[in-house]
C-alpha atoms as a PDB file:
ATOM      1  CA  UNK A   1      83.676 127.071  99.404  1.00  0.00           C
ATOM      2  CA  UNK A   2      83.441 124.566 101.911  1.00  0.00           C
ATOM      3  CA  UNK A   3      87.000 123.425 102.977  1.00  0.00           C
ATOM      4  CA  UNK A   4      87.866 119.984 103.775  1.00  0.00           C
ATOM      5  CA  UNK A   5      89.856 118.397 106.592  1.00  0.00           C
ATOM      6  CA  UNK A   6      91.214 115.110 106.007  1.00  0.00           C
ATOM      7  CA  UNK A   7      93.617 113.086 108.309  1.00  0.00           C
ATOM      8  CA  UNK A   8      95.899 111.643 106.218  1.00  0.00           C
ATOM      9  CA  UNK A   9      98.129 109.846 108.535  1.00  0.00           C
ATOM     10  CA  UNK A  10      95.015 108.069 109.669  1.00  0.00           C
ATOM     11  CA  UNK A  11      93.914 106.770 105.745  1.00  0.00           C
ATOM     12  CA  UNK A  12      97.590 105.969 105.361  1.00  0.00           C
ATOM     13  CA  UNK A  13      97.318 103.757 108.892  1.00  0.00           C
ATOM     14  CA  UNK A  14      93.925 102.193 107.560  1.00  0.00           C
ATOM     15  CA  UNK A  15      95.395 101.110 104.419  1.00  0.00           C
ATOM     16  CA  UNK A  16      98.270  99.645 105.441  1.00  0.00           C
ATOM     17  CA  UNK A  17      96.011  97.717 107.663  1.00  0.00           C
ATOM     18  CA  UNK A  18      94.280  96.361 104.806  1.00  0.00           C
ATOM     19  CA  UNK A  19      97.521  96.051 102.764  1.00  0.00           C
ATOM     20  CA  UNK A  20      98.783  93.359 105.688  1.00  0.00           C
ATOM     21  CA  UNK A  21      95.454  91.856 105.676  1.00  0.00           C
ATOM     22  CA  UNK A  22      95.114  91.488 101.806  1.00  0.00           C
ATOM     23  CA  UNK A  23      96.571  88.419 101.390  1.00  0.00           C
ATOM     24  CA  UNK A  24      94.803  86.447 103.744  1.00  0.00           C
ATOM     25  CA  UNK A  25      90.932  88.346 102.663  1.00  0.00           C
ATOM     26  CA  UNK A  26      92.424  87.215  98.849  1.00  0.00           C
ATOM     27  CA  UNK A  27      92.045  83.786  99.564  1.00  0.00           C
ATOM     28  CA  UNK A  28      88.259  83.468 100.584  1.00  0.00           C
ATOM     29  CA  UNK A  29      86.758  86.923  99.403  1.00  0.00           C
ATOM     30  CA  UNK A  30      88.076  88.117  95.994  1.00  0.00           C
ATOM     31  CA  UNK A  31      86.078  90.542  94.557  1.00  0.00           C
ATOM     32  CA  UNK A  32      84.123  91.406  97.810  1.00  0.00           C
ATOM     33  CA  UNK A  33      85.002  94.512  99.726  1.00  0.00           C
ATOM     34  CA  UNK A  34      86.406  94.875 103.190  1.00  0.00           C
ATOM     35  CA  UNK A  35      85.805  97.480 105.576  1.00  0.00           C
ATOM     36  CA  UNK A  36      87.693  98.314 108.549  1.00  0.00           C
ATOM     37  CA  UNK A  37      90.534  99.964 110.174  1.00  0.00           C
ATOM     38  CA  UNK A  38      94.020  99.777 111.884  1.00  0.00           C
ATOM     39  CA  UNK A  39      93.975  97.288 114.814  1.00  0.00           C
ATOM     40  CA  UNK A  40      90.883  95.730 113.185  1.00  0.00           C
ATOM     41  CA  UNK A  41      89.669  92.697 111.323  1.00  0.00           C
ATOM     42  CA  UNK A  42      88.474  93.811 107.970  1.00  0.00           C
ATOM     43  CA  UNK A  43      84.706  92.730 107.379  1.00  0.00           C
ATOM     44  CA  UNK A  44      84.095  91.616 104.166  1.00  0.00           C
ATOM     45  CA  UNK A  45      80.554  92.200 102.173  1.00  0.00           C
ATOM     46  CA  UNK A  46      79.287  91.198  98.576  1.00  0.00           C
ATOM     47  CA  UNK A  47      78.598  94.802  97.772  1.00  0.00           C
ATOM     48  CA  UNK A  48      79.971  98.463  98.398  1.00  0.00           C
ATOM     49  CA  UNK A  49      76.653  99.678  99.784  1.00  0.00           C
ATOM     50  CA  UNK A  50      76.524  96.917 102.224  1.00  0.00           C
ATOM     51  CA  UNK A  51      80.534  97.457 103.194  1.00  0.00           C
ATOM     52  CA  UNK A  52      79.962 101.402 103.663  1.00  0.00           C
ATOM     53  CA  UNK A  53      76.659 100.875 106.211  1.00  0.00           C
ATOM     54  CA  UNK A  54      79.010  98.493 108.052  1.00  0.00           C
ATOM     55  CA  UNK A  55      81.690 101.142 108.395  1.00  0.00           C
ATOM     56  CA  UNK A  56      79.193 103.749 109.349  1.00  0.00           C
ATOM     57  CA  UNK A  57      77.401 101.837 111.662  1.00  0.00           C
ATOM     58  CA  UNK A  58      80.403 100.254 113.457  1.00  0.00           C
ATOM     59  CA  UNK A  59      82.658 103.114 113.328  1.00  0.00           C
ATOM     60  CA  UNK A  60      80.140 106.301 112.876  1.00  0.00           C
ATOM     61  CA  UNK A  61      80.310 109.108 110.475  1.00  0.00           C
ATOM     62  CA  UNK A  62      83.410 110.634 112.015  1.00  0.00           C
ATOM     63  CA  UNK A  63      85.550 108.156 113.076  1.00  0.00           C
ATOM     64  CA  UNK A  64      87.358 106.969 109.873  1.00  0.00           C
ATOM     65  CA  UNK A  65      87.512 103.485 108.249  1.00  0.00           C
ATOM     66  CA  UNK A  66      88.744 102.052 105.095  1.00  0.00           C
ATOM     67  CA  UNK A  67      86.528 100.280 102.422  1.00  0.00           C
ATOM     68  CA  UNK A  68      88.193  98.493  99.525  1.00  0.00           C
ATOM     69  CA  UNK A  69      87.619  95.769  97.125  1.00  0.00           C
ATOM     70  CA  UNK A  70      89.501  93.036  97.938  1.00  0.00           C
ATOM     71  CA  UNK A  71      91.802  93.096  94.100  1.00  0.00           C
ATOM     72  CA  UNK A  72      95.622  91.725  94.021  1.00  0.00           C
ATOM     73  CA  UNK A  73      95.460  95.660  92.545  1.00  0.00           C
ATOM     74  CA  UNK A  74      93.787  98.073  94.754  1.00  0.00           C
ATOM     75  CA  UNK A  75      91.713 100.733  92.829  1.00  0.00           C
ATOM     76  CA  UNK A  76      91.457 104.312  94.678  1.00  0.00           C
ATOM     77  CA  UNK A  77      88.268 106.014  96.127  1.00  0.00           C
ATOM     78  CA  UNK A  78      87.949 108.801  98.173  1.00  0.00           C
ATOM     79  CA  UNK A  79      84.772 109.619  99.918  1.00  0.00           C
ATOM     80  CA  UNK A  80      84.365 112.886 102.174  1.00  0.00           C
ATOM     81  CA  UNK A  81      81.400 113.654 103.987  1.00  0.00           C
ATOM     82  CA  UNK A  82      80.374 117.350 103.588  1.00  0.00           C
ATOM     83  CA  UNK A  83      78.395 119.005 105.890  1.00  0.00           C
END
């Protein structure tokens, strides 16, 4: 079994990043999703796929970063990256 180490202070930091940034990403990109992280702009893109390259190649695969569709009501997904 492979076991999984998440940093959960870290999601929590990146979503309340996106939580203070919501309002203003509402107004011009509803329905897109935004990637980024705490201290950051979030980078909005008409599709997931195009959101999640961003993240990767801005931030790398182990650095993490938040992508989310930009919804007055935030759905959840979690994605891990198993080696």
């Amino acid at each position: 079994m492979t076991k999984i180490n998440i940093d959960l202070s870290q999601l929590e930091s990146n979503i309340a990043a996106f939580d203070e940034q919501l309002p203003i990403l509402l107004k011009d990109n509803y329905g897109r999703y935004a990637v980024g992280r705490k201290g950051q702009k979030f980078v909005c893109f008409d599709n997931y796929t195009d959101a999640l390259h961003h993240g990767y190649d801005s931030y790398g695969v182990d650095d993490g970063f938040l992508v989310r569709e930009v919804l007055p009501k935030q759905k959840l997904h979690m994605i891990t990256r198993l080696g």
